[in-house]
Structure formats: structure tokens, C-alpha cells
C-alpha atoms as a PDB file:
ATOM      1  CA  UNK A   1     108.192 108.575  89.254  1.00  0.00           C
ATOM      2  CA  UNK A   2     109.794 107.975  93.066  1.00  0.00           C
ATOM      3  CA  UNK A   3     107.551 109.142  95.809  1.00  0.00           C
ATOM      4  CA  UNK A   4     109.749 111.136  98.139  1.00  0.00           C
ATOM      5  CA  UNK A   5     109.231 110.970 102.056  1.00  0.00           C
ATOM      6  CA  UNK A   6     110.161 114.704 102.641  1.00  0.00           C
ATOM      7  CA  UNK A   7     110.010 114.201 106.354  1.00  0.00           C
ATOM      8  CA  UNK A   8     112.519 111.133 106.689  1.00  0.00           C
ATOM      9  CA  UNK A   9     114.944 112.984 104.183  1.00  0.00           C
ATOM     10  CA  UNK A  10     115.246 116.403 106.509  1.00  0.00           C
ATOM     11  CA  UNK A  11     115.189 114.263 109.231  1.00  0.00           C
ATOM     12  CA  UNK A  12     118.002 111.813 107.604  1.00  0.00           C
ATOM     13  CA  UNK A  13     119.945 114.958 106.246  1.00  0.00           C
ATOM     14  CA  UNK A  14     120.190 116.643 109.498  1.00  0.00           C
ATOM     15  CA  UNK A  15     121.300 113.554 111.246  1.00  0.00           C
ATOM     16  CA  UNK A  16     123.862 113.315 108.706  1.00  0.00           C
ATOM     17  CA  UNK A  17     122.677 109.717 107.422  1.00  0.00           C
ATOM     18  CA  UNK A  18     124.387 107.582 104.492  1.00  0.00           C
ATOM     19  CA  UNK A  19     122.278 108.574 102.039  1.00  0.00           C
ATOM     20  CA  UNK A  20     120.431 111.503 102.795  1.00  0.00           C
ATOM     21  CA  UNK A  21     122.834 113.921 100.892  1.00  0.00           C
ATOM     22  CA  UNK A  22     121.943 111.928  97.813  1.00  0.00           C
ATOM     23  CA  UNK A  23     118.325 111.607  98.776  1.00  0.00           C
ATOM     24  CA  UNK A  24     117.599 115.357  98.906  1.00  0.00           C
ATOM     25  CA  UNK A  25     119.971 116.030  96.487  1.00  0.00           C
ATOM     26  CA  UNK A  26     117.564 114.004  93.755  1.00  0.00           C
ATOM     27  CA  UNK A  27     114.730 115.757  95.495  1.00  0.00           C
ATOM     28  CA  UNK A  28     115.571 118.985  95.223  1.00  0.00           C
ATOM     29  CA  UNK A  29     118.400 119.871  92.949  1.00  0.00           C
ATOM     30  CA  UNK A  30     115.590 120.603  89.852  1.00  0.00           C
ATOM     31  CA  UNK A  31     114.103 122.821  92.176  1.00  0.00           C
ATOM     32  CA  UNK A  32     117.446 124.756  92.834  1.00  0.00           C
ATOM     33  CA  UNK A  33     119.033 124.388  89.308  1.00  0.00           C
ATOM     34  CA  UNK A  34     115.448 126.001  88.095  1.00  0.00           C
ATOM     35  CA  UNK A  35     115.794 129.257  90.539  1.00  0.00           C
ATOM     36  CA  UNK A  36     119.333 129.962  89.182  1.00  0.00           C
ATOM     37  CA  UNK A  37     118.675 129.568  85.885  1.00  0.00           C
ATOM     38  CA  UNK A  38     115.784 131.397  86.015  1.00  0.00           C
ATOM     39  CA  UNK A  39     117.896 134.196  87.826  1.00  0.00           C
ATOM     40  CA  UNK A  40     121.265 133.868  86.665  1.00  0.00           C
ATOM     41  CA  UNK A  41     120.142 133.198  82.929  1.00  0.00           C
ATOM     42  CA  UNK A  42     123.179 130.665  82.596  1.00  0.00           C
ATOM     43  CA  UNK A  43     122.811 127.024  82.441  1.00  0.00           C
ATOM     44  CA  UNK A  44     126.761 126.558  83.867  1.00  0.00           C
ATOM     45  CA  UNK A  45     126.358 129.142  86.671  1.00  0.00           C
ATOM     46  CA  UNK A  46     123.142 127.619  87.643  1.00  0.00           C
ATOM     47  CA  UNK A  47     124.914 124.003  87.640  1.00  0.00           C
ATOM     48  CA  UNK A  48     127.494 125.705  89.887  1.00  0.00           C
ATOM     49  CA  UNK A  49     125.087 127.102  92.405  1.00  0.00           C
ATOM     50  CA  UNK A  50     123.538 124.176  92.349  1.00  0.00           C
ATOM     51  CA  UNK A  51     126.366 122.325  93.478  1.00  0.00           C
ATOM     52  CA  UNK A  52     127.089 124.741  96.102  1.00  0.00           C
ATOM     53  CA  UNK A  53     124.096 125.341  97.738  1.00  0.00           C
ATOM     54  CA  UNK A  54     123.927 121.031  98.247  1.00  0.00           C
ATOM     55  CA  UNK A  55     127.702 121.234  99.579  1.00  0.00           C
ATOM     56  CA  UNK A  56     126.920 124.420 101.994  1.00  0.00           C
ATOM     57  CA  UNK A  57     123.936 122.810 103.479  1.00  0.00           C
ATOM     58  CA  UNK A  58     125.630 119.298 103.501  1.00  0.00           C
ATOM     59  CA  UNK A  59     128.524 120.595 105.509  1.00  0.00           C
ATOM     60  CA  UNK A  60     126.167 122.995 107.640  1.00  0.00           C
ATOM     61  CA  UNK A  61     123.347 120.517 108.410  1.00  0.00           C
ATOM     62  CA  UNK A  62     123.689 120.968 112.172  1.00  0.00           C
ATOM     63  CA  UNK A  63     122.214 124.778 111.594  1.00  0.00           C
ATOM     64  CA  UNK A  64     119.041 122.964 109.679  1.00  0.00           C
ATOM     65  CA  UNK A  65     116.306 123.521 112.338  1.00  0.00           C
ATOM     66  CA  UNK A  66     113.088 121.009 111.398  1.00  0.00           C
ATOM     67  CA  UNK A  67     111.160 122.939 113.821  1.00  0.00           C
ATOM     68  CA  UNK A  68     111.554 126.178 112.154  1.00  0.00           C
ATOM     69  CA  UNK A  69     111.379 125.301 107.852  1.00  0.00           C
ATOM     70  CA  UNK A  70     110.644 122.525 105.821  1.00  0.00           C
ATOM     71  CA  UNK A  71     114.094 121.564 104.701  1.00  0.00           C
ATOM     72  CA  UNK A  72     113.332 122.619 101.006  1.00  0.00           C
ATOM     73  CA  UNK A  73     112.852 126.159 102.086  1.00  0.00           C
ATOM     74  CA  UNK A  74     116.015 125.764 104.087  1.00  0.00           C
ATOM     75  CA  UNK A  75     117.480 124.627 100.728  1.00  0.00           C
ATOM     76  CA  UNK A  76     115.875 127.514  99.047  1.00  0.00           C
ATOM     77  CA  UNK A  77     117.161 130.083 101.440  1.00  0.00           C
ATOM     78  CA  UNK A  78     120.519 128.712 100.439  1.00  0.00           C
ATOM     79  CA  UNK A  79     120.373 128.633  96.713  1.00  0.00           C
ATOM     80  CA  UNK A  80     119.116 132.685  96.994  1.00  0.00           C
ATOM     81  CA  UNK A  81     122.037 133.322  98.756  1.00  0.00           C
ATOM     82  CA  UNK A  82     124.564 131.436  96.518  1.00  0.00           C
ATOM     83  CA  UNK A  83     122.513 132.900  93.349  1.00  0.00           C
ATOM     84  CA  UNK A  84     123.180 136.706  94.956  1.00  0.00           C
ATOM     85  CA  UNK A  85     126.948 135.834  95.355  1.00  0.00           C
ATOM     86  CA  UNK A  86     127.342 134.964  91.582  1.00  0.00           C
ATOM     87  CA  UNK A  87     125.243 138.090  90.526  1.00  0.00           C
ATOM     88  CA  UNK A  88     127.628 140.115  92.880  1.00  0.00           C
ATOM     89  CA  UNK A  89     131.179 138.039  91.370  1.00  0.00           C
ATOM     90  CA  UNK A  90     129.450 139.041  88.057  1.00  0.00           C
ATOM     91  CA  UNK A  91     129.507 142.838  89.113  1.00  0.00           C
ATOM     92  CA  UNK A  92     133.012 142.596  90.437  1.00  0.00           C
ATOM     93  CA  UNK A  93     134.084 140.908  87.216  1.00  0.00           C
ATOM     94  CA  UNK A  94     132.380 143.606  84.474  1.00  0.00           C
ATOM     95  CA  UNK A  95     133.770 146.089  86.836  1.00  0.00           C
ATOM     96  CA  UNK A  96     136.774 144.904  86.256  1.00  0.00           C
ATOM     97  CA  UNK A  97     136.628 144.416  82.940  1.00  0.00           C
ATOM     98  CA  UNK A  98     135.906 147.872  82.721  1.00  0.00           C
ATOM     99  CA  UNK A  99     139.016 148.871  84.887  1.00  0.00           C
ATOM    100  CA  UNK A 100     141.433 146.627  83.117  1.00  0.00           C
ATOM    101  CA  UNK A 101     139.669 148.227  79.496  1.00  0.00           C
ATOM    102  CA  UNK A 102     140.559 151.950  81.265  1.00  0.00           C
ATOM    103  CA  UNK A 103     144.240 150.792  81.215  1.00  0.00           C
ATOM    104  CA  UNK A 104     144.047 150.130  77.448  1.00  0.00           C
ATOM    105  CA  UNK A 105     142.355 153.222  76.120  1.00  0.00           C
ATOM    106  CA  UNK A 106     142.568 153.795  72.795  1.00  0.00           C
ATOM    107  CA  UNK A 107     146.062 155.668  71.537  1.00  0.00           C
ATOM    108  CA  UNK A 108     143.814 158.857  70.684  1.00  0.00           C
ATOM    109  CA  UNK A 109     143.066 159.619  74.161  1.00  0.00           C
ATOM    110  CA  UNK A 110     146.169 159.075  76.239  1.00  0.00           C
ATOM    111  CA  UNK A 111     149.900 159.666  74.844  1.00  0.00           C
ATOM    112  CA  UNK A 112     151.993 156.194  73.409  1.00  0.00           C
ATOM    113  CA  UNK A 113     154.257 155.950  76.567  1.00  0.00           C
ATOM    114  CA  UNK A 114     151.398 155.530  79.100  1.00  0.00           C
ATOM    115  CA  UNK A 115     149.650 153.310  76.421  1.00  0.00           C
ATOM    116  CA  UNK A 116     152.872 150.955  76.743  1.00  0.00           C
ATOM    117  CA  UNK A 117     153.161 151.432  80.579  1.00  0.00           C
ATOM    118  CA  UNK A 118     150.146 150.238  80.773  1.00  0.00           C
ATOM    119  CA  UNK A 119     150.343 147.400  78.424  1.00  0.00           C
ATOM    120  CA  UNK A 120     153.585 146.377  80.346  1.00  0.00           C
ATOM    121  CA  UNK A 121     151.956 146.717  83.920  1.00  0.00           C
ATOM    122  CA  UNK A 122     148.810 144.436  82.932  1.00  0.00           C
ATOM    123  CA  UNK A 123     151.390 142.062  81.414  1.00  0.00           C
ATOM    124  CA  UNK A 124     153.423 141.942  84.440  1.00  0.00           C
ATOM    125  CA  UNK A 125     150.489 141.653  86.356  1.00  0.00           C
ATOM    126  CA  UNK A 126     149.342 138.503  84.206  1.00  0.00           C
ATOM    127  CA  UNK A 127     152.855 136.956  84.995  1.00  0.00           C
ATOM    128  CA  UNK A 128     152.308 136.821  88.923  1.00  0.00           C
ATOM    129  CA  UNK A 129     149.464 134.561  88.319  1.00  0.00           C
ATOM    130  CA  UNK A 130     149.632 130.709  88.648  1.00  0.00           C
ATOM    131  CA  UNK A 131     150.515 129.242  85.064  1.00  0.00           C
ATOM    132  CA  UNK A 132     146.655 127.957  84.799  1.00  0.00           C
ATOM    133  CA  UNK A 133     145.221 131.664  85.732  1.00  0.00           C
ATOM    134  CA  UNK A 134     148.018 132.849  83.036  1.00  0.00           C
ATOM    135  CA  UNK A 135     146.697 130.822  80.155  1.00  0.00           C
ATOM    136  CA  UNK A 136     143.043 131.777  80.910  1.00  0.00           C
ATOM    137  CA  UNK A 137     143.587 135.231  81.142  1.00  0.00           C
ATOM    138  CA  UNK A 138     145.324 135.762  78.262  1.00  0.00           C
ATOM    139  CA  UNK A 139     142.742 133.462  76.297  1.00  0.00           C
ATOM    140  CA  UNK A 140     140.212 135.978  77.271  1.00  0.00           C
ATOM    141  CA  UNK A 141     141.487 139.277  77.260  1.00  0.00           C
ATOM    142  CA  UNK A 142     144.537 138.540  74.139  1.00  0.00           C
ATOM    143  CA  UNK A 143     142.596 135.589  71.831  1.00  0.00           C
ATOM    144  CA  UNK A 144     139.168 137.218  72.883  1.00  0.00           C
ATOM    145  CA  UNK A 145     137.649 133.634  73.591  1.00  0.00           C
ATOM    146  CA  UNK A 146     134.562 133.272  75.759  1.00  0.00           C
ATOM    147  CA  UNK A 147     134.670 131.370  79.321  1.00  0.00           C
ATOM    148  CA  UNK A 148     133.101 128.605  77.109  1.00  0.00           C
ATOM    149  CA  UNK A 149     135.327 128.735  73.923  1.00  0.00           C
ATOM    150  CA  UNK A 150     138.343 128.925  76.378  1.00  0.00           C
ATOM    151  CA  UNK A 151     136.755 125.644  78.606  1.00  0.00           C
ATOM    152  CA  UNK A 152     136.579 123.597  75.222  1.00  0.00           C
ATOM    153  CA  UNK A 153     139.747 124.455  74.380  1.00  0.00           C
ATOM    154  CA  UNK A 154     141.366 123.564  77.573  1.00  0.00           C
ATOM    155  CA  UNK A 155     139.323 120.447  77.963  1.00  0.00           C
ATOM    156  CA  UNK A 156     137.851 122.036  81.882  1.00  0.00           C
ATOM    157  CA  UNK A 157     134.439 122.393  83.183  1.00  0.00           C
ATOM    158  CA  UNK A 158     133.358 126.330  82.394  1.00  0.00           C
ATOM    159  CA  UNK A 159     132.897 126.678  86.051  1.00  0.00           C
ATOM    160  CA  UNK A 160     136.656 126.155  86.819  1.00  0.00           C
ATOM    161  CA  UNK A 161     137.435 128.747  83.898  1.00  0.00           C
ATOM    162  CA  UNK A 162     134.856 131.634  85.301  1.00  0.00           C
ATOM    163  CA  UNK A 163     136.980 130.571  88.866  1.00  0.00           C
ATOM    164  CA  UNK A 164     139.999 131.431  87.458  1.00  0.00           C
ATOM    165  CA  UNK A 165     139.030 134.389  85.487  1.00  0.00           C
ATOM    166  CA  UNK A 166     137.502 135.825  88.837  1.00  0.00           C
ATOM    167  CA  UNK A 167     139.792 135.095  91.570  1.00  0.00           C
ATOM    168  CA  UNK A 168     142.915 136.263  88.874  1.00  0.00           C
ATOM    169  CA  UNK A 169     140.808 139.734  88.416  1.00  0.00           C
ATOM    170  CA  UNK A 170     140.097 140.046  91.920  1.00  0.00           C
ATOM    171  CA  UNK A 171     144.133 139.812  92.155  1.00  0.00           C
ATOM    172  CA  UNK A 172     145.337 141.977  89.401  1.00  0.00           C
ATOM    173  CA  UNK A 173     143.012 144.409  90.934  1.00  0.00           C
ATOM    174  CA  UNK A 174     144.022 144.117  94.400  1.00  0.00           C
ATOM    175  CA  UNK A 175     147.631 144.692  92.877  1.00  0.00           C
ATOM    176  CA  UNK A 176     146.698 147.505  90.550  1.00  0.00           C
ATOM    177  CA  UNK A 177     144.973 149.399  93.166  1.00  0.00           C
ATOM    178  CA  UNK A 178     147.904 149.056  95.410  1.00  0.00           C
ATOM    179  CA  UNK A 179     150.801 149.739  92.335  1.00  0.00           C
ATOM    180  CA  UNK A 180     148.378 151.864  89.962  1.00  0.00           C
ATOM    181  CA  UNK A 181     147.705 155.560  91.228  1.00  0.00           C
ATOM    182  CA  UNK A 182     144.070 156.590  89.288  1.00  0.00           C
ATOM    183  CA  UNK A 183     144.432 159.261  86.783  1.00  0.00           C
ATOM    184  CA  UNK A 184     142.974 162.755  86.949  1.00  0.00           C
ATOM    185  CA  UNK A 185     140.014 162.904  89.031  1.00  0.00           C
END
């Protein structure tokens, strides 16, 4: 196994050296992958957060302060926060699940024609998405696939389809809450 000099890689990574990135990256990266999957209990989420927590603190090594943490603390600090930012997308995304699921009750409890307005305003809603956003969503919510099923059909990494699934709820949302008055209170 490769001894690591901890001190010449923080101070290497904060300098913004050649290698360093890749240095702490090798270092560290079980370390990070191991909190999120711990936490997030998803082996492509925690790949994701990996990733991100190396890019944030690549891009803001000037705020890594040798005199204040080691930098795999720094690191750690990082990953907790990315890790708290995907359980939070994961809230905004079963909430609205559980919006967009209002909107198709079942025909027993609201009357056919709002059952079909409401069909028609998701579907227009879907059609102001990008094509890509389109496809997913309607893999998921129409064919019922999971993020995973729908990646191996498309042939794209599952974190690009949990992307897409987010950012196109986050918009329908947006859109419904603007377009879609609540019903009865």
C-alpha cells in the first residue's frame, strides 16, 4: 500500500499544485464515498457526492486554512455538507412526487373533468421541458421505470438521470404553483 505524506498533499492542494487534486483525491475519496454511503444508503448518490465534494474543494482551495484543520477534516466538512444537500433534493423530490400524485387522484375522489385537467396540465407541463428532461420524466412517472432502469435504458450515468428528474420537478413545480391554484383548504 502507498504511504501518503498528508502534510505535502494539503500543502500541495492549497497551492493548487499539478497533482495534488489527484493526490488527495486517492487519499481521501474512500473516506468520503464511505460517509455518504453510510448516510445516503445509495452507492450512485454517494459516487456523486463524492465527486462533488473533490470539485468544491478543488475549485475553493484558497478558503482551505492549514492552520485551522487537517485538510481531511476540511474534506469532511465538505462531504457533510454535500451529503445534507442530497438528503434535502431527496425531500424536495418525494414532496413532489407527492404533489404531482395529488394531481392524479384516483377518479373516486375528484369528478372526470378535473381528473383530465389535470392530466392535460401535467402533460403540458412535461412538454416545456428540454427533450432529454421529457423522455426521463415520462420514463418515470408513465413506464414507471426506476432512475436506474431508466439510466440503462438510456445508456447515462444514474446521476445525470436523478439531475434531470430533480431540476424538471423543481420546474413543473415552480410552474404549477404559479398556474395551479390548491384545492379546498
Amino acid at each position: 500500500m502507498t504511504e501518503f505524506d498528508d502534510d505535502r498533499i494539503a500543502r500541495d492542494f492549497r497551492a493548487g499544485a499539478d497533482r495534488a487534486l489527484d493526490d488527495a483525491y486517492r487519499r481521501w475519496a474512500p473516506l468520503v464515498y464511505t460517509l455518504a454511503v453510510r448516510s445516503l444508503g445509495d452507492v450512485g448518490d454517494a459516487e456523486d457526492v463524492t465527486q462533488k465534494t473533490f470539485v468544491a474543494a478543488w475549485t475553493g482551495r484558497t478558503g482551505f486554512d492549514p492552520t485551522r484543520a487537517r485538510l481531511s477534516a476540511w474534506l469532511v466538512g465538505i462531504a457533510k455538507n454535500k451529503i445534507a444537500d442530497t438528503h434535502e433534493a431527496r425531500a424536495r423530490v418525494r414532496r413532489l412526487h407527492e404533489q404531482l400524485a395529488a394531481v392524479s387522484a384516483p377518479a373516486d375522489l375528484v369528478s372526470p373533468a378535473v381528473d383530465v385537467a389535470d392530466e392535460l396540465l401535467v402533460a403540458d407541463e412535461i412538454a416545456h421541458l428540454e427533450p432529454d428532461a421529457q423522455r426521463i420524466i415520462r420514463m418515470a412517472f408513465y413506464d414507471d421505470l426506476t432512475h436506474q432502469q431508466i439510466a440503462a435504458r438510456l445508456g447515462i450515468p444514474l446521476g445525470t438521470v436523478k439531475s434531470h428528474i430533480r431540476r424538471s420537478l423543481q420546474r413543473m413545480r415552480h410552474r404549477l404553483e404559479v398556474t395551479h391554484e390548491p384545492r379546498g383548504s
